[in-house]
Every structure is written in structure tokens, then in C-alpha cells.
Protein backbone atom coordinates (compact mmCIF):
# COMPACT_ATOMS: atom_id res chain seq x y z
CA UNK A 1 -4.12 3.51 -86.24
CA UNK A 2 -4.96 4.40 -82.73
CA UNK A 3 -5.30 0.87 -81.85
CA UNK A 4 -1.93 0.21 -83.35
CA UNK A 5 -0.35 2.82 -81.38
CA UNK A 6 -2.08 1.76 -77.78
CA UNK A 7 -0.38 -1.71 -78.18
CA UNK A 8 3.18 0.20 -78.52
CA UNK A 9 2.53 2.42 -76.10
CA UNK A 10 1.77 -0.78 -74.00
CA UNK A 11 4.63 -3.12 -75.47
CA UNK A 12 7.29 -0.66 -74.77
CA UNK A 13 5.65 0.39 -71.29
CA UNK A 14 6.08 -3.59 -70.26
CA UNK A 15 9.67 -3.20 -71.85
CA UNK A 16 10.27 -0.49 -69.89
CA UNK A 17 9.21 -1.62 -66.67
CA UNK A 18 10.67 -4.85 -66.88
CA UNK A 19 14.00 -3.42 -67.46
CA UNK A 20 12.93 -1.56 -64.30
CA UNK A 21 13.99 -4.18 -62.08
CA UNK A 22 16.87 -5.38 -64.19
CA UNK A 23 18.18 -1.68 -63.57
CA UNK A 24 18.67 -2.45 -59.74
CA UNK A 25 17.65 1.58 -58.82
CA UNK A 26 20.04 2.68 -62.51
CA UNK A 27 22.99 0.98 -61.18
CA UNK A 28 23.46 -0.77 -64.38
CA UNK A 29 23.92 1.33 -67.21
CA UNK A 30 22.08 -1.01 -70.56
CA UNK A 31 18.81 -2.09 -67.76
CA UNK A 32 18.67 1.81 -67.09
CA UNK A 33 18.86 2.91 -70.98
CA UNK A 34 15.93 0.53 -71.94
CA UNK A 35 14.02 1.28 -69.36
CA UNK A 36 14.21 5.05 -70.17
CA UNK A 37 13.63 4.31 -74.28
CA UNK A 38 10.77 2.15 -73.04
CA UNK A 39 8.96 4.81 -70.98
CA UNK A 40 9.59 7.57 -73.35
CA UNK A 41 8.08 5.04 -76.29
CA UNK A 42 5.69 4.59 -74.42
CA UNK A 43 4.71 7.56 -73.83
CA UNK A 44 5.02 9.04 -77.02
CA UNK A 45 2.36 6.26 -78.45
CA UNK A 46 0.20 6.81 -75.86
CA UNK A 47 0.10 10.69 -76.65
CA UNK A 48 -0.70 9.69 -80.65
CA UNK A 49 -3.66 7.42 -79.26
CA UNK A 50 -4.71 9.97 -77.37
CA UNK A 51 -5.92 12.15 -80.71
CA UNK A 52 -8.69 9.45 -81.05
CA UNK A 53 -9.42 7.69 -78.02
CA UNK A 54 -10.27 9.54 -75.11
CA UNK A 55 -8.06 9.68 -72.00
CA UNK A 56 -9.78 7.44 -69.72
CA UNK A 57 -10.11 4.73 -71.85
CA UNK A 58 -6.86 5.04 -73.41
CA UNK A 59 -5.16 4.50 -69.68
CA UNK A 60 -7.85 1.96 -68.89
CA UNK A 61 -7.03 -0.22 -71.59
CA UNK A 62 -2.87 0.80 -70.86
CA UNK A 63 -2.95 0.09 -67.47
CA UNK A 64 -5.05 -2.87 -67.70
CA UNK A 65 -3.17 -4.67 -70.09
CA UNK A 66 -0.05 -3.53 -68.89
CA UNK A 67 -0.89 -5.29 -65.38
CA UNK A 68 -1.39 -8.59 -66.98
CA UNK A 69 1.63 -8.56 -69.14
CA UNK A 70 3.75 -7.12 -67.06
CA UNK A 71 2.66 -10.26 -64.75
CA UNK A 72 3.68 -12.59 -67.17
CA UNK A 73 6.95 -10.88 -67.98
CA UNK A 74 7.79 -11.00 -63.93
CA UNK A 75 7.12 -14.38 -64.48
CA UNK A 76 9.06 -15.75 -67.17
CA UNK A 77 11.91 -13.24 -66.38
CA UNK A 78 12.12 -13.23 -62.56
CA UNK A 79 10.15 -15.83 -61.71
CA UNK A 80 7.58 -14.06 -59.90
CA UNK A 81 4.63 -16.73 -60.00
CA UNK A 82 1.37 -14.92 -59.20
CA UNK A 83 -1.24 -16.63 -56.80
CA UNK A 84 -4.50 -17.49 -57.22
CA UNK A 85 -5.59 -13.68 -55.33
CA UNK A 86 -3.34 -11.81 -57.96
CA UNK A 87 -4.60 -14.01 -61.06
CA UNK A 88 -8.37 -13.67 -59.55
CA UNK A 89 -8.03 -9.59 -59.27
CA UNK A 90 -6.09 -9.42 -63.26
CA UNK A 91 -9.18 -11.29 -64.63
CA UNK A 92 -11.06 -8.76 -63.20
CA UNK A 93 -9.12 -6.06 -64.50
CA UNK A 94 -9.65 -7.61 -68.19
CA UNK A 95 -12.87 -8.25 -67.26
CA UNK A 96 -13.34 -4.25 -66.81
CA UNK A 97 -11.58 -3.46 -70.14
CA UNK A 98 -13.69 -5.64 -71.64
CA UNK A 99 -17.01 -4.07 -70.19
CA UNK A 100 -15.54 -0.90 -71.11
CA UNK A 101 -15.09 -1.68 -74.74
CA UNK A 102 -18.21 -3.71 -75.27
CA UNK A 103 -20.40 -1.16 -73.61
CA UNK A 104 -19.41 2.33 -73.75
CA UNK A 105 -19.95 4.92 -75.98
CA UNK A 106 -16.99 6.59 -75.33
CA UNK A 107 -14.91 4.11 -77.32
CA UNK A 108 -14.69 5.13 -81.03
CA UNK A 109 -16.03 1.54 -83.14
């Protein structure tokens, strides 16, 4: 279940932040509610993964993830296209999540 409830917390973080922009600093009142239901969902997951995976790797694995998707959600929404720097330095983000999960013993199996 922990698993589960990291990709919420990470889902509704990218939901959140998206709506971030669409906000324009909570001048616009729908934007501004999602990105405050987002961020508490968020948060509220994360604190339920947090009984079984420790911290670090739990905001890791959040804020790795999180990069990358929020990426493609700037993307597709906003048109943001990422250059070949940005995509180089989110591979190696994943690449670190990946090491951490393959390798440590901190991560429950």
C-alpha cells in the first residue's frame, strides 16, 4: 500500500503544481482551489507512505518523479519544451531513484 499511496501523493502534487501556474499568484478562484486540494492530497499520501518507507526515500522518489512529470505536464499544458540540458539533468534524477531503489537497504522489498 505504501507504494500506492507515494504515486498519489505524487499525482496530486503534479496536479497541484500545475494548477500553480494556471492560478496566476490565486487570482483565479477554480486554478487556486485545485491547487490547494492538490497539495493537501498530496500531502496527506505522502504522510501514509511515510509509516513504511523512510523519509528520505519517500521525498527522493516524490521529488524525483515529480520533476519529470511535472516537465511533461509544463509541456503539454503550457508548452514549456525542455532542452537537451534539462532532459540530460531529469535522466539523471531517475537515474538516482533508480540507484536508490536497486541498491539500498533502506527501501523496504
Amino acid at each position: 500500500m505504501a507504494y500506492l499511496y507515494l504515486t498519489l501523493a505524487i499525482l496530486a502534487e503534479v496536479i497541484g503544481t500545475s494548477a500553480l501556474k494556471a492560478a496566476e499568484g490565486f487570482t483565479r478562484p477554480w486554478p487556486s482551489l485545485a491547487v490547494a486540494l492538490g497539495y493537501g492530497a498530496a500531502f496527506y499520501f505522502m504522510s501514509l507512505t511515510l509509516k513504511t518507507i523512510p523519509l528520505g526515500v519517500t521525498y527522493a522518489v516524490w521529488s524525483g518523479v515529480g520533476i519529470v512529470l511535472i516537465t511533461l505536464a509544463g509541456w503539454w499544458l503550457y508548452g514549456q519544451v525542455p532542452d537537451l540540458a534539462a532532459v540530460a539533468g531529469m535522466g539523471l534524477i531517475v537515474l538516482g531513484v533508480a540507484v536508490l531503489f536497486l541498491f539500498s537497504k533502506t527501501v523496504p522489498h
